[in-house]
N, C-alpha and C. Protein backbone atom coordinates (compact mmCIF):
# COMPACT_ATOMS: atom_id res chain seq x y z
N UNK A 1 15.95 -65.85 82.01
CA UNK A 1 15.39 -65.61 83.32
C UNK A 1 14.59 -66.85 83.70
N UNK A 2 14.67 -67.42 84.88
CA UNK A 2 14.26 -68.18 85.57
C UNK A 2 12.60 -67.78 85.74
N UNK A 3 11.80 -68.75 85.05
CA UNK A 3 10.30 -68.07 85.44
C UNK A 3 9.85 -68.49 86.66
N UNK A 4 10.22 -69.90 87.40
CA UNK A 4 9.66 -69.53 88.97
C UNK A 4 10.64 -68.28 89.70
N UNK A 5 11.49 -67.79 88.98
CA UNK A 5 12.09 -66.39 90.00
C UNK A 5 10.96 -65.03 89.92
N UNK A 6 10.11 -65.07 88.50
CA UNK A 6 9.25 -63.98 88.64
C UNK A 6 8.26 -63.70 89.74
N UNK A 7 7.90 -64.41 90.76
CA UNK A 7 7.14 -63.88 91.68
C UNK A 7 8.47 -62.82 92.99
N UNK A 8 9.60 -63.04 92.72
CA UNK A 8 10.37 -61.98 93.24
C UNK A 8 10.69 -60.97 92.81
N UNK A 9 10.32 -60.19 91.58
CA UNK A 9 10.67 -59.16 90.96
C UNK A 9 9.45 -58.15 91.24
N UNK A 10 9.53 -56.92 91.40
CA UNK A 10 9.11 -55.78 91.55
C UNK A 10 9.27 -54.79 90.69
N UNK A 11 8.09 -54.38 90.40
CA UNK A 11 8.40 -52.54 90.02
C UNK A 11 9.41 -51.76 90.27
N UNK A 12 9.92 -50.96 90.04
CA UNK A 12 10.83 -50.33 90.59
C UNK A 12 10.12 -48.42 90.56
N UNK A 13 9.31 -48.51 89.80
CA UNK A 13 8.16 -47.33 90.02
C UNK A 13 7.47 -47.66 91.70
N UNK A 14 6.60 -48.47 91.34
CA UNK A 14 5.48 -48.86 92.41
C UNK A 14 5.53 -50.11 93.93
N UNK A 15 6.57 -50.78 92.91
CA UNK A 15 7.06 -51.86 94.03
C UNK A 15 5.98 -53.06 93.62
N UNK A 16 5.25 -52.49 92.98
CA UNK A 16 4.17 -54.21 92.88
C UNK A 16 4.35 -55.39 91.78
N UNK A 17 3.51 -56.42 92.00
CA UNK A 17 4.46 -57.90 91.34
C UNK A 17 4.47 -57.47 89.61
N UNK A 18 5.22 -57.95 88.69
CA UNK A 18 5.42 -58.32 87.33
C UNK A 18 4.71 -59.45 86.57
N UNK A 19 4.03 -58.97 85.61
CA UNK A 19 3.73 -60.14 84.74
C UNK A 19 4.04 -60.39 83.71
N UNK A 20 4.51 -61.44 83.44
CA UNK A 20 5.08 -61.97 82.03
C UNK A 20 3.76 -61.41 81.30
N UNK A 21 4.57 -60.79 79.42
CA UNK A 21 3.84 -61.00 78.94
C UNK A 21 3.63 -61.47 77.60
N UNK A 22 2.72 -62.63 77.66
CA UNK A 22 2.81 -64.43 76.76
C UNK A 22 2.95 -63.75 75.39
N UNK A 23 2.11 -62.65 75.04
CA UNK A 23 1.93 -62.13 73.77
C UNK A 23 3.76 -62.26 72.99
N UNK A 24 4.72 -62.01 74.01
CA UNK A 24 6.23 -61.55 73.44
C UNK A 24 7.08 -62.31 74.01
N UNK A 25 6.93 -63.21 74.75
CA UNK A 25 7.82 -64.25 75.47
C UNK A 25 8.36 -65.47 74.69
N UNK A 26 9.52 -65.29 75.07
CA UNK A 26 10.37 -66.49 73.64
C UNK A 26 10.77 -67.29 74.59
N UNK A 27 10.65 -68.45 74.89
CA UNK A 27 11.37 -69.46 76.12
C UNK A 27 11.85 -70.85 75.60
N UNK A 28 12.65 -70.88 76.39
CA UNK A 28 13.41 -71.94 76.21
C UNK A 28 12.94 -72.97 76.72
N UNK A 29 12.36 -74.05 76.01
CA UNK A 29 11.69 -75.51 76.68
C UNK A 29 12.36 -76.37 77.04
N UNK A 30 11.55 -77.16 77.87
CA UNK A 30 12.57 -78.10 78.82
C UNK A 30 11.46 -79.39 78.76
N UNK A 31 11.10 -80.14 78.18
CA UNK A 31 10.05 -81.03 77.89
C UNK A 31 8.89 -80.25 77.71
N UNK A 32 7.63 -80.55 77.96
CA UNK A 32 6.58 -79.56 77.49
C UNK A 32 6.11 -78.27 78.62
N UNK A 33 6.94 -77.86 79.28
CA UNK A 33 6.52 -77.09 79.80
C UNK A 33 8.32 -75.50 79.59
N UNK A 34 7.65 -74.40 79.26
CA UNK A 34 8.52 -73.55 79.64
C UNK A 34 9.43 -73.35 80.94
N UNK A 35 10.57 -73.84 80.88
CA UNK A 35 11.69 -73.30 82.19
C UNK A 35 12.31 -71.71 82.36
N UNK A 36 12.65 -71.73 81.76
CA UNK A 36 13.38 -70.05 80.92
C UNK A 36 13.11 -69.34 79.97
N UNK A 37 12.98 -68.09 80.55
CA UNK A 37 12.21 -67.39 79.27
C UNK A 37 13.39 -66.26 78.70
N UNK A 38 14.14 -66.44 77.74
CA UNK A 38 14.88 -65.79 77.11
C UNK A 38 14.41 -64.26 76.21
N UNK A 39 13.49 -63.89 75.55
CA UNK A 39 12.95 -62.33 75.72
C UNK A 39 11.72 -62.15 75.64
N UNK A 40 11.52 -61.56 75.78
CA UNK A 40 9.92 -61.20 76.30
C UNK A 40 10.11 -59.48 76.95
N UNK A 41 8.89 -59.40 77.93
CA UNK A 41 8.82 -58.50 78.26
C UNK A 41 7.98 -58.30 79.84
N UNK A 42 8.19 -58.05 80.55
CA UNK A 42 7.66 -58.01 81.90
C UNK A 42 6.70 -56.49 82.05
N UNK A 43 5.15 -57.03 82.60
CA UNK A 43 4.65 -55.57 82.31
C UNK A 43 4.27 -55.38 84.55
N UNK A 44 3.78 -54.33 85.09
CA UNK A 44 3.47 -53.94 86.05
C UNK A 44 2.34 -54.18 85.97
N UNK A 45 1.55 -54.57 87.58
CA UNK A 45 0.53 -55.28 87.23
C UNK A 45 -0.64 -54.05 87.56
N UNK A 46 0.03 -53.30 88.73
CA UNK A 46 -0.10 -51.43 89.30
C UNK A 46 -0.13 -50.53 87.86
N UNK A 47 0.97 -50.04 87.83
CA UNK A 47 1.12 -48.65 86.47
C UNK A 47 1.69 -49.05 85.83
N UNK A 48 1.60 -50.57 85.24
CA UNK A 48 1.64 -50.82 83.65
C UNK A 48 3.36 -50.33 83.21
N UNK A 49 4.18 -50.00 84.20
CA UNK A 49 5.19 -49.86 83.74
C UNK A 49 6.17 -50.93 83.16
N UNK A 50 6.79 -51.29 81.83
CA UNK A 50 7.16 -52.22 81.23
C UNK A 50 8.78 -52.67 81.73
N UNK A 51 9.28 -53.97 81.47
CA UNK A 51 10.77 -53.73 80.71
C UNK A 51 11.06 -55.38 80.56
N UNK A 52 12.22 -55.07 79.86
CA UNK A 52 12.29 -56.16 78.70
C UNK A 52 12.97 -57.37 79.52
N UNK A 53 13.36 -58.50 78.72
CA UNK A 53 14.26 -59.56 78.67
C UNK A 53 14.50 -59.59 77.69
N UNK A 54 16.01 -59.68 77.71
CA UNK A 54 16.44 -59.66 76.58
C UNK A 54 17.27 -60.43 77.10
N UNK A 55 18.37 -62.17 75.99
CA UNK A 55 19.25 -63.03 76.16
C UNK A 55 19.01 -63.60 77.80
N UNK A 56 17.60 -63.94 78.02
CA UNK A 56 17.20 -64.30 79.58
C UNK A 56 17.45 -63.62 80.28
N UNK A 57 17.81 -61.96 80.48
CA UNK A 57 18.15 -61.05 81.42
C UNK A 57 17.11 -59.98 81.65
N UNK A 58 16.18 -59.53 82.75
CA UNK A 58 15.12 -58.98 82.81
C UNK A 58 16.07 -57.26 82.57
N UNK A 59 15.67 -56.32 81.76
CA UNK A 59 16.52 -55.27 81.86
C UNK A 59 15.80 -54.11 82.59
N UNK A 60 16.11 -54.22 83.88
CA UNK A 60 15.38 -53.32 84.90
C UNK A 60 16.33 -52.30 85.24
N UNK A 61 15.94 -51.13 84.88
CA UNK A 61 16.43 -49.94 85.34
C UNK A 61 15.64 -48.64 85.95
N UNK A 62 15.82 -47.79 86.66
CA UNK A 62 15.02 -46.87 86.59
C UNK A 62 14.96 -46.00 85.99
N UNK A 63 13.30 -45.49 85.34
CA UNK A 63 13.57 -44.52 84.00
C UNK A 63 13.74 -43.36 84.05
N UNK A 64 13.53 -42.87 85.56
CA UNK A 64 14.26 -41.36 85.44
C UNK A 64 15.19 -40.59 84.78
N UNK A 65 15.17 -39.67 84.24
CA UNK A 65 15.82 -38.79 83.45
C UNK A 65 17.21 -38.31 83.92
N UNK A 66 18.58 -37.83 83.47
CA UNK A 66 19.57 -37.46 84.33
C UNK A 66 19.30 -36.24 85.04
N UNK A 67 18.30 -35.58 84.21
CA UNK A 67 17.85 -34.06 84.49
C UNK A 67 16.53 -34.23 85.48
N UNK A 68 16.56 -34.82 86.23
CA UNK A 68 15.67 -35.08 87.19
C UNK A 68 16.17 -36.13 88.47
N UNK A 69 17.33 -36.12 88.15
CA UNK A 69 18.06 -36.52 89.41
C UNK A 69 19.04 -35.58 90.26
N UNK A 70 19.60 -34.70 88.71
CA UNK A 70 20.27 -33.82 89.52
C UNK A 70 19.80 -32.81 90.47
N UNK A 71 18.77 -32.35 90.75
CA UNK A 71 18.45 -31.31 91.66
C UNK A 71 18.19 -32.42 93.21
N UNK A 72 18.10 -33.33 93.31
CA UNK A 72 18.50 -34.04 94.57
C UNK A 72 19.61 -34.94 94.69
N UNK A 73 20.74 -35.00 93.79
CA UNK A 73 22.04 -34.85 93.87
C UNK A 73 22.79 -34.19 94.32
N UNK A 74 22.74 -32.78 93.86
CA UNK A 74 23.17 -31.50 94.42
C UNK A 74 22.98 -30.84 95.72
N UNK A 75 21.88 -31.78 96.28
CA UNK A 75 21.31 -31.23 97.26
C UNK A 75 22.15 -32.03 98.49
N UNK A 76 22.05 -33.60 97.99
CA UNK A 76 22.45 -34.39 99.07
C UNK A 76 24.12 -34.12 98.89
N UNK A 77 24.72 -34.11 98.01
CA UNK A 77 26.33 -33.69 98.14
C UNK A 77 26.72 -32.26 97.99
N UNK A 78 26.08 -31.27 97.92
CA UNK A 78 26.13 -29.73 97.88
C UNK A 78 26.92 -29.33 98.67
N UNK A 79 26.99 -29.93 100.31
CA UNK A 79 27.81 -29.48 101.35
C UNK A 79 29.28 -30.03 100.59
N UNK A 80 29.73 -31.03 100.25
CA UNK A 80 31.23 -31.75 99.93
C UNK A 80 31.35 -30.93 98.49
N UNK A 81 30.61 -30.61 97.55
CA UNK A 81 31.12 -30.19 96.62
C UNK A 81 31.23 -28.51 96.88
N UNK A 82 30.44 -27.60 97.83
CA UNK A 82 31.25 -26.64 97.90
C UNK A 82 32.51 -26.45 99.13
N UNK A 83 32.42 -27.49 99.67
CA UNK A 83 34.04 -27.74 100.45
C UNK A 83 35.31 -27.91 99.25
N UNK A 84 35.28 -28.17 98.36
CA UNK A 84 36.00 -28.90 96.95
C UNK A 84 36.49 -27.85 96.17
């Protein structure tokens, strides 16, 4: 991951900025200063919500449960699946 790209990444809980964090960050040097940071971990700067880099790829997903999506799944396609 590109570390001047981290001021574009967001929460995906809260929406607010990400901070590297130095404690777990493995980067790839480019004379004396870090360019790319290959794993580490990105924390929320709001609700502390985490997620990783791993092979320079920030792994952002949302952590919702499957069982907590389906009751507004069902809801928004309910009409097409009892047409079906």
């Amino acid at each position: 991951m590109k570390l001047k790209l981290l001021k574009y990444l967001r929460c995906l809980d809260c929406l607010s900025a990400l901070d590297l964090d130095e404690k777990e960050a493995g980067t790839a040097d480019s004379g004396d200063r870090p360019e790319d940071v290959m794993e580490g971990r990105l924390v929320c700067t709001q609700c502390s919500a985490t997620y990783t880099v791993s092979g320079g790829v920030p792994r952002m997903y949302i952590s919702s449960s499957p069982d907590a999506t389906r009751p507004r799944t069902a809801a928004s396609f309910g009409y097409l699946w009892s047409q079906s």
